[in-house]
N, C-alpha and C. Protein backbone atom coordinates (compact mmCIF):
# COMPACT_ATOMS: atom_id res chain seq x y z
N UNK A 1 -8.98 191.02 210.90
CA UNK A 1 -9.50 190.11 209.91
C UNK A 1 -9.17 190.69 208.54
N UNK A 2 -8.84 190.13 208.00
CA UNK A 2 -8.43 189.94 206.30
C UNK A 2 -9.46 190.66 205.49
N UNK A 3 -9.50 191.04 204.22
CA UNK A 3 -10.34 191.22 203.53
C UNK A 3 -11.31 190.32 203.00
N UNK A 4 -10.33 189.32 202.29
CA UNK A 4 -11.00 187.57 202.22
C UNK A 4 -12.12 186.67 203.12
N UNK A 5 -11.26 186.84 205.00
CA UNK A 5 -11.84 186.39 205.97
C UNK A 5 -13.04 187.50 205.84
N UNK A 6 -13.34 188.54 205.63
CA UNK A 6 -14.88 189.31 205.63
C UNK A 6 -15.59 188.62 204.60
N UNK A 7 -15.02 188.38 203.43
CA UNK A 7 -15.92 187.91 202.52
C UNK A 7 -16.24 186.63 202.50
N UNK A 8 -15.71 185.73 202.62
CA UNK A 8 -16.18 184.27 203.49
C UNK A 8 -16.88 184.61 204.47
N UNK A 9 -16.83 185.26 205.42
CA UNK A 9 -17.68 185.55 206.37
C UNK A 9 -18.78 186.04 206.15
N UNK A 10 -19.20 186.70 205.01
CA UNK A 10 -20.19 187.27 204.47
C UNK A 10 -20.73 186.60 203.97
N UNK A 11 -20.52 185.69 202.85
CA UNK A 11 -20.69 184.64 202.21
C UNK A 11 -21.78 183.21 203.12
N UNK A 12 -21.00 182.63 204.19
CA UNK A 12 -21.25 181.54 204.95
C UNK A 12 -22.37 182.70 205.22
N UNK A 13 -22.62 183.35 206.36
CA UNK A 13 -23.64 184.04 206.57
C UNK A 13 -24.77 184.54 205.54
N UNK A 14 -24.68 184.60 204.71
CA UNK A 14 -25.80 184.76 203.55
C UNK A 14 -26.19 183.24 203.08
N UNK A 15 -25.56 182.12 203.45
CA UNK A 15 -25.81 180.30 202.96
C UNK A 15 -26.76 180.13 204.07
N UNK A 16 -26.28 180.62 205.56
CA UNK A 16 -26.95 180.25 206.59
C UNK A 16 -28.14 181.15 206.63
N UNK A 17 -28.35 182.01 206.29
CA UNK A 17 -29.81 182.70 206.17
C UNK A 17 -30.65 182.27 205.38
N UNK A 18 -30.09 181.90 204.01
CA UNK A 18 -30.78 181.31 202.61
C UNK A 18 -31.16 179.64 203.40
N UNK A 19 -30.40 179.09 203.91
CA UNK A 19 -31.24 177.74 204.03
C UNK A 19 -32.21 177.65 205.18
N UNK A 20 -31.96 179.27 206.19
CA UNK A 20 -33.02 179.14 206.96
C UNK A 20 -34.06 179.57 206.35
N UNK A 21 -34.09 180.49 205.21
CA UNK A 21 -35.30 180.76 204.88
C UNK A 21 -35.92 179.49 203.83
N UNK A 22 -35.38 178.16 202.95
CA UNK A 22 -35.55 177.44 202.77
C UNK A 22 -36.53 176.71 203.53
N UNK A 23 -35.86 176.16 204.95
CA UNK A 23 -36.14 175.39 205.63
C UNK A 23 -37.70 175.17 206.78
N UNK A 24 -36.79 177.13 207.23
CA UNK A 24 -38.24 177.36 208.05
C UNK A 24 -39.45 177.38 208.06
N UNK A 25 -39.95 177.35 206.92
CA UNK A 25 -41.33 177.45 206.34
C UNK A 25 -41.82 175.83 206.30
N UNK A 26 -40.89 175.04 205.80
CA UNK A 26 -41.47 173.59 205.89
C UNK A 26 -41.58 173.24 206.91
N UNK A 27 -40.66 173.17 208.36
CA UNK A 27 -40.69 172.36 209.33
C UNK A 27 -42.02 172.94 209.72
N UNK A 28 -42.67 174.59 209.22
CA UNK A 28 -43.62 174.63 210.07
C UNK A 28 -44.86 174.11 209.62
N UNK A 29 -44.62 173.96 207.90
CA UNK A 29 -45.94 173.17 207.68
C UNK A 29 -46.09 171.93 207.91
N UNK A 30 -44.97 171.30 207.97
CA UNK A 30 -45.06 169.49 208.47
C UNK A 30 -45.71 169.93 209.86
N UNK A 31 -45.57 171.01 211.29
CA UNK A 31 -46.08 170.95 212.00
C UNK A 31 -47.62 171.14 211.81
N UNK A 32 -48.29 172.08 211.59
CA UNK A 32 -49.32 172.42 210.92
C UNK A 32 -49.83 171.46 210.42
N UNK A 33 -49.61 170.60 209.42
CA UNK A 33 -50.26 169.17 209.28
C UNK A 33 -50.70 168.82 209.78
N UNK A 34 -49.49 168.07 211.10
CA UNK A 34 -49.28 167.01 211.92
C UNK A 34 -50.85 167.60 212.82
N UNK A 35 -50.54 168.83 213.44
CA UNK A 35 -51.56 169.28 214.30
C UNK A 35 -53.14 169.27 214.20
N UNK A 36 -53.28 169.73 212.20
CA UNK A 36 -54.79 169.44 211.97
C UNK A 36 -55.01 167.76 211.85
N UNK A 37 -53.67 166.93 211.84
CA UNK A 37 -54.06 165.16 211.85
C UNK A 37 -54.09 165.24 212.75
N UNK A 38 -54.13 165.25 213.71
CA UNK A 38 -54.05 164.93 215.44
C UNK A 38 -55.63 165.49 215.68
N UNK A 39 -55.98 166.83 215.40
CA UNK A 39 -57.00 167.19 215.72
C UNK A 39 -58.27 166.49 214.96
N UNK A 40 -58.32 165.93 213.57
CA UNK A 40 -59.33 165.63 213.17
C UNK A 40 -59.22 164.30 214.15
N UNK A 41 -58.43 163.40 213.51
CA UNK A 41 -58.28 161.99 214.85
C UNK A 41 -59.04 162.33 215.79
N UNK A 42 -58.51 163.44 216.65
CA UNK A 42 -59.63 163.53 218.23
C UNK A 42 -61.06 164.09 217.79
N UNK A 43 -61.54 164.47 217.27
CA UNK A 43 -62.69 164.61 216.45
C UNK A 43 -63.48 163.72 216.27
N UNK A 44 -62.72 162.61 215.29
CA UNK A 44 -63.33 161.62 215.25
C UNK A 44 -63.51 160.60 216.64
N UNK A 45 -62.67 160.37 216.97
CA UNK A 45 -62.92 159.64 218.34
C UNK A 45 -64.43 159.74 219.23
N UNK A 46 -64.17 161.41 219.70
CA UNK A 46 -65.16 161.70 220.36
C UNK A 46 -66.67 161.73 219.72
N UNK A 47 -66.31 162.04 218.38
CA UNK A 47 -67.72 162.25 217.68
C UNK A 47 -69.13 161.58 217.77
N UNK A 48 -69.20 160.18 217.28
CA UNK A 48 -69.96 159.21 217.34
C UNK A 48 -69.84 158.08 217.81
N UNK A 49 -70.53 157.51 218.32
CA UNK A 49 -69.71 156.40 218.87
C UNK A 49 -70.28 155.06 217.07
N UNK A 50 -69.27 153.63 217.92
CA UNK A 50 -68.83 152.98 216.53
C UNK A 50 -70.19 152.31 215.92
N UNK A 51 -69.37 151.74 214.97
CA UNK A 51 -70.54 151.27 214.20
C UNK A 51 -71.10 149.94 214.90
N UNK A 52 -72.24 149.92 214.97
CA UNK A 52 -73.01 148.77 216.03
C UNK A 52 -73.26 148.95 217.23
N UNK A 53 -72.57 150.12 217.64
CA UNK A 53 -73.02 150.86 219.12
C UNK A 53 -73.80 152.01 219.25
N UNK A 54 -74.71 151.88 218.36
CA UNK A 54 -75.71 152.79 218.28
C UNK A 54 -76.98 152.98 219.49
N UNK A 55 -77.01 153.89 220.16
CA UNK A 55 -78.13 153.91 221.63
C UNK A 55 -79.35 153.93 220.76
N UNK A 56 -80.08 152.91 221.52
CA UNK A 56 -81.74 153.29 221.27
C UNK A 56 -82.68 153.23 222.63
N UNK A 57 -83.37 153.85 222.13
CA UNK A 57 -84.80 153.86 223.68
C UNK A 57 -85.89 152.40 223.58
């Protein structure tokens, strides 16, 4: 390999690290979101029941 071909090679490899470190952090907070929306949703579901279906004795 060339001197050039190392430094392109060096190069692309330092783009592909930089946009993983860009990237990786968001996809995990869109997950993280998604997971505390999902969880409050089931929260609510189970919580109370609806309005007008209130038990009495």
């Amino acid at each position: 390999m060339s001197y050039a071909g190392y430094v392109a090679l060096a190069y692309a490899v330092f783009v592909l690290v930089l946009a993983w470190d860009f990237l990786a952090p968001r996809v995990q907070l869109r997950r993280h979101q998604r997971e505390a929306r999902n969880r409050l949703a089931r929260a609510q579901r189970t919580q109370a029941p609806a309005d007008g279906e209130e038990l009495s004795r």
